[in-house]
C-alpha atoms as a PDB file:
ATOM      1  CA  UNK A   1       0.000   0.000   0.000  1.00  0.00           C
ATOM      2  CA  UNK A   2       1.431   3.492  -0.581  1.00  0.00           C
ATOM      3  CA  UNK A   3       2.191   4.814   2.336  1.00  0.00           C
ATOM      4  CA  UNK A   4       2.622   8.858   3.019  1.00  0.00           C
ATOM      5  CA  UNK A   5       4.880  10.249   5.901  1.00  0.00           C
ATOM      6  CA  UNK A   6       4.953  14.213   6.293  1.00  0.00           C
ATOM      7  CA  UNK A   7       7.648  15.912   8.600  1.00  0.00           C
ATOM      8  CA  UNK A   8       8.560  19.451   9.158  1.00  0.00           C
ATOM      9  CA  UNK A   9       5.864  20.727  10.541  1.00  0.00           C
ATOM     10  CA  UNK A  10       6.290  22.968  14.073  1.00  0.00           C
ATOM     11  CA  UNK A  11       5.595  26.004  15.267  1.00  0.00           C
ATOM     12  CA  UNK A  12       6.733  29.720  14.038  1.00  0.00           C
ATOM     13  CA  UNK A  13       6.270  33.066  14.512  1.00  0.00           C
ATOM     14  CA  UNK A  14       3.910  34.824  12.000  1.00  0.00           C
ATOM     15  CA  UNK A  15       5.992  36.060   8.862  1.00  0.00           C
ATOM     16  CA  UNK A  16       8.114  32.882   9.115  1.00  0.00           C
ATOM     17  CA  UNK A  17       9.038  30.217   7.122  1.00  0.00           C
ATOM     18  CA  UNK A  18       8.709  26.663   7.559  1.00  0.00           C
ATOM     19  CA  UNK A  19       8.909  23.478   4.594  1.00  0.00           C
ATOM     20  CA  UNK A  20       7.091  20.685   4.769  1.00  0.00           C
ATOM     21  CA  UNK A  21       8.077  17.047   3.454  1.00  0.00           C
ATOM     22  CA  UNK A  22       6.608  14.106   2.260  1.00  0.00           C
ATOM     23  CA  UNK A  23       8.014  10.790   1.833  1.00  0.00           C
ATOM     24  CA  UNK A  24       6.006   8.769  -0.698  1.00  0.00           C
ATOM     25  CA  UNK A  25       6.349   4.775  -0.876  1.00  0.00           C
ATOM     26  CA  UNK A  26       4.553   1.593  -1.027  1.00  0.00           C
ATOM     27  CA  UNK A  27       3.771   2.815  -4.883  1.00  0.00           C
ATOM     28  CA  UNK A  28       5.464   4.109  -8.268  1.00  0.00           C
ATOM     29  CA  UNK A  29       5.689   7.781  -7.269  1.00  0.00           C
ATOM     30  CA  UNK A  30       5.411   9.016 -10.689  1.00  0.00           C
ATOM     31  CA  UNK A  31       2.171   7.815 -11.562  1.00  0.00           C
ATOM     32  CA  UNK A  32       0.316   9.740  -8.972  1.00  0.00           C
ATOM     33  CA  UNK A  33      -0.107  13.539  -8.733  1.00  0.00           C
ATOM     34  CA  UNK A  34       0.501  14.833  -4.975  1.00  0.00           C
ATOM     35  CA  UNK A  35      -0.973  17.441  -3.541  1.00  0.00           C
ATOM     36  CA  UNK A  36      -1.158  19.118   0.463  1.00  0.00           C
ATOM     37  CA  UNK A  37      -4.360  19.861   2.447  1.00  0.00           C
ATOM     38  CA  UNK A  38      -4.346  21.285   5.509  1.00  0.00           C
ATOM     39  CA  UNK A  39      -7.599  21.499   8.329  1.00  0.00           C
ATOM     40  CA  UNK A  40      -7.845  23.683  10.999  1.00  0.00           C
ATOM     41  CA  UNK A  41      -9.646  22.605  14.131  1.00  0.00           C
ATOM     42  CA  UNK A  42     -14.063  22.728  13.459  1.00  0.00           C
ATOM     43  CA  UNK A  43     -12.821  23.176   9.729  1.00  0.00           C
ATOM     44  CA  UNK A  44     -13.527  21.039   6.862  1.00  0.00           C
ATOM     45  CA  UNK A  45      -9.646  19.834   5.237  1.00  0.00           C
ATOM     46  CA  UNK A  46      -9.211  22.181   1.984  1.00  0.00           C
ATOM     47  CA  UNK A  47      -6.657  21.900  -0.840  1.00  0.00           C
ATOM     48  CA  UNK A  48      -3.574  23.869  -0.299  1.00  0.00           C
ATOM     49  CA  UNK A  49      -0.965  22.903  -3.305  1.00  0.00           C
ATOM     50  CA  UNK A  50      -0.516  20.062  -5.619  1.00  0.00           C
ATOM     51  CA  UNK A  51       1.311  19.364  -8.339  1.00  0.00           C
ATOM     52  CA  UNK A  52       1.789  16.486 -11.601  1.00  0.00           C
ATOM     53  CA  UNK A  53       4.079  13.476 -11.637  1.00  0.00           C
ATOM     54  CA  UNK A  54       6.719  15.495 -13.495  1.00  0.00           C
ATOM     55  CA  UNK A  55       6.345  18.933 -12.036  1.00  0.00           C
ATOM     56  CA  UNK A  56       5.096  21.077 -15.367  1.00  0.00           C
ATOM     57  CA  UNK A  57       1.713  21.806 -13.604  1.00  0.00           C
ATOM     58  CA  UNK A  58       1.020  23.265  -9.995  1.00  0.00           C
ATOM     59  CA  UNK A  59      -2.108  24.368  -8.212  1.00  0.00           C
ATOM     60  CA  UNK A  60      -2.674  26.343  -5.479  1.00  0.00           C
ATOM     61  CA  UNK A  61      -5.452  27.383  -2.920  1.00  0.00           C
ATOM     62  CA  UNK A  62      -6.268  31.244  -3.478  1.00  0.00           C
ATOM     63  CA  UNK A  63      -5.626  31.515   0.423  1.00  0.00           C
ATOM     64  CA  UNK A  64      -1.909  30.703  -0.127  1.00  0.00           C
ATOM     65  CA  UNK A  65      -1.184  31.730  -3.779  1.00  0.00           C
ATOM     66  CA  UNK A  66       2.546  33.751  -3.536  1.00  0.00           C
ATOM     67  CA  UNK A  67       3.101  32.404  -0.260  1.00  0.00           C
ATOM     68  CA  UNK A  68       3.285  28.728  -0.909  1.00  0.00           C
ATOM     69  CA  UNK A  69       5.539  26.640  -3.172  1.00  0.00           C
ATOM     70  CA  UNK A  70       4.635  23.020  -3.950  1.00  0.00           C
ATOM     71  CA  UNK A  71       7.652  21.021  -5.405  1.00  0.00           C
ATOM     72  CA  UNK A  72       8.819  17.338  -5.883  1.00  0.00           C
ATOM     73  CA  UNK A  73      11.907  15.365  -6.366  1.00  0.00           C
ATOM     74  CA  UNK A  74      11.354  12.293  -8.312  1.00  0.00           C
ATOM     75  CA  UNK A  75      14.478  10.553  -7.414  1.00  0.00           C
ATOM     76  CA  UNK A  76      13.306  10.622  -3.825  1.00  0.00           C
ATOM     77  CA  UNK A  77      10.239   9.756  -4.205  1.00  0.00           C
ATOM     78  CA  UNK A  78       9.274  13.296  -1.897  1.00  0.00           C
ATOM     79  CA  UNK A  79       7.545  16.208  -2.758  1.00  0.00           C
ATOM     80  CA  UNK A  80       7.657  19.287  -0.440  1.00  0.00           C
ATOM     81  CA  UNK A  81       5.771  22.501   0.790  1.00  0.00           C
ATOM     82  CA  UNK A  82       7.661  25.543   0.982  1.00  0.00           C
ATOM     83  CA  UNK A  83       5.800  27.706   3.185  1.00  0.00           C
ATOM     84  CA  UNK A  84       6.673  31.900   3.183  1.00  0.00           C
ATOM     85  CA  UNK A  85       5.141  34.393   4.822  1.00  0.00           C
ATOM     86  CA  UNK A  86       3.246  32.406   6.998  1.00  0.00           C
ATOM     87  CA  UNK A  87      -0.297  34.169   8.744  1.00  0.00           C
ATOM     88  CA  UNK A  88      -2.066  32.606  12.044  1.00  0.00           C
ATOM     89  CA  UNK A  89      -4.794  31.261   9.904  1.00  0.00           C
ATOM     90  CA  UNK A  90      -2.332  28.682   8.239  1.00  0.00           C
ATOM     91  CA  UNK A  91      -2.268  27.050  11.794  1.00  0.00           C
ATOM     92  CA  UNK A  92      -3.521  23.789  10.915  1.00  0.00           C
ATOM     93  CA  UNK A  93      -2.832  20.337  10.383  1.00  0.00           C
ATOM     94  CA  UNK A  94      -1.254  19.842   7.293  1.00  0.00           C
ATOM     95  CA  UNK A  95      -1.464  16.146   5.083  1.00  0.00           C
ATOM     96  CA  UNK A  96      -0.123  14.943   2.116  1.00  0.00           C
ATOM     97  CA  UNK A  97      -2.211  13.264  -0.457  1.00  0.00           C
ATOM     98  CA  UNK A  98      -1.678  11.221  -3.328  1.00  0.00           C
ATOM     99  CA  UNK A  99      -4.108  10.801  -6.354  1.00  0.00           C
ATOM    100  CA  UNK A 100      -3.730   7.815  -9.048  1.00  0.00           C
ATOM    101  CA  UNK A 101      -4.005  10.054 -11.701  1.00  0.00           C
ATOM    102  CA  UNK A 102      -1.513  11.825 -14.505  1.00  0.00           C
ATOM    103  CA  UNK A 103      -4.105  15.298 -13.065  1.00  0.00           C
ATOM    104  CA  UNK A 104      -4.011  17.319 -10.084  1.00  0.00           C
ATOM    105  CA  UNK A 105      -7.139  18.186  -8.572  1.00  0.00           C
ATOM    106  CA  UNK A 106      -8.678  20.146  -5.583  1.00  0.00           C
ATOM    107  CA  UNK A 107     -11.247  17.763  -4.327  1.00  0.00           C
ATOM    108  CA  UNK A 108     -10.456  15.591  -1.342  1.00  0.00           C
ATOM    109  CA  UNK A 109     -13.227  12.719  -2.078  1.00  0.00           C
ATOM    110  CA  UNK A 110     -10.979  11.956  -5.262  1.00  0.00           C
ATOM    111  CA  UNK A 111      -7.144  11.421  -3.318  1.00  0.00           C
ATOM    112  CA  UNK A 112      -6.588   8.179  -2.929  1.00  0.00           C
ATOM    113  CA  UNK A 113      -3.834   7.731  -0.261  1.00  0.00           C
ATOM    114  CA  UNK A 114      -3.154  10.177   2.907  1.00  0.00           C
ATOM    115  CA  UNK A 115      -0.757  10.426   5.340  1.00  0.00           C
ATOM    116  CA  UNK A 116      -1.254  11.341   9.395  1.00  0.00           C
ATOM    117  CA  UNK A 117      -0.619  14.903   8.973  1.00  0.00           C
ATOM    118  CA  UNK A 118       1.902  17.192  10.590  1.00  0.00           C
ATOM    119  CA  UNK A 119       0.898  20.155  13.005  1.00  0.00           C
ATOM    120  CA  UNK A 120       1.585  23.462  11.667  1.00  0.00           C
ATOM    121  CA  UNK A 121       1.156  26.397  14.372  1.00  0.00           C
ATOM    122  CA  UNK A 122       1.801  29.495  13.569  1.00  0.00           C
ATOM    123  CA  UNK A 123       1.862  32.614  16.397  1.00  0.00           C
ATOM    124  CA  UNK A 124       0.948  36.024  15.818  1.00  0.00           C
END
């Protein structure tokens, strides 16, 4: 089974930086599109960033757009969340998702494989 572990998560001072990783295995990495969601506590989880097997295509949530940089390295098999700028309301619990598909998408119902999540706090 593919199996998603995140790290880098912890807290920061608001204007800070932090990047998040994800270590993808248990699959062939390429043939899935990755993407981050993140859910705040009461809040439904919401699409942050993802991004296509090769890199050539990226999406972002409106709420992070020119803050947030979604990347991936192929050769190890991990794709990232650079995180800039960072505002209290990104305090959430960030996971990373994997869909079965050559197309990155925004809906959660349609990622196929999650990981636990790591706790982002940010402080104003």
């Amino acid at each position: 089974q593919v199996q998603l572990v995140e790290s880098g998560g912890g807290s920061v001072q608001a204007g800070g930086s932090l990047r998040l990783s994800c270590a993808f295995s248990g699959g062939t990495f390429v043939s899935y599109s990755m993407a981050w969601f993140r859910q705040a506590p009461g809040m439904e989880r919401k699409f942050v960033a993802g991004i296509t097997w090769n890199g050539d295509s990226t999406l972002y949530g409106d709420s992070v757009k020119g803050r947030f940089t979604i990347s991936k390295d192929n050769a190890k098999n991990a794709v990232y969340l650079q995180m800039n700028s960072l505002k209290p309301e990104d305090t959430a619990v960030y996971y990373c998702a994997a869909l079965y598909s050559v197309v990155v998408v925004t809906g959660l119902e349609d990622y196929d494989d999650w990981g636990q999540g790591t706790q982002v706090t940010v402080a104003s």
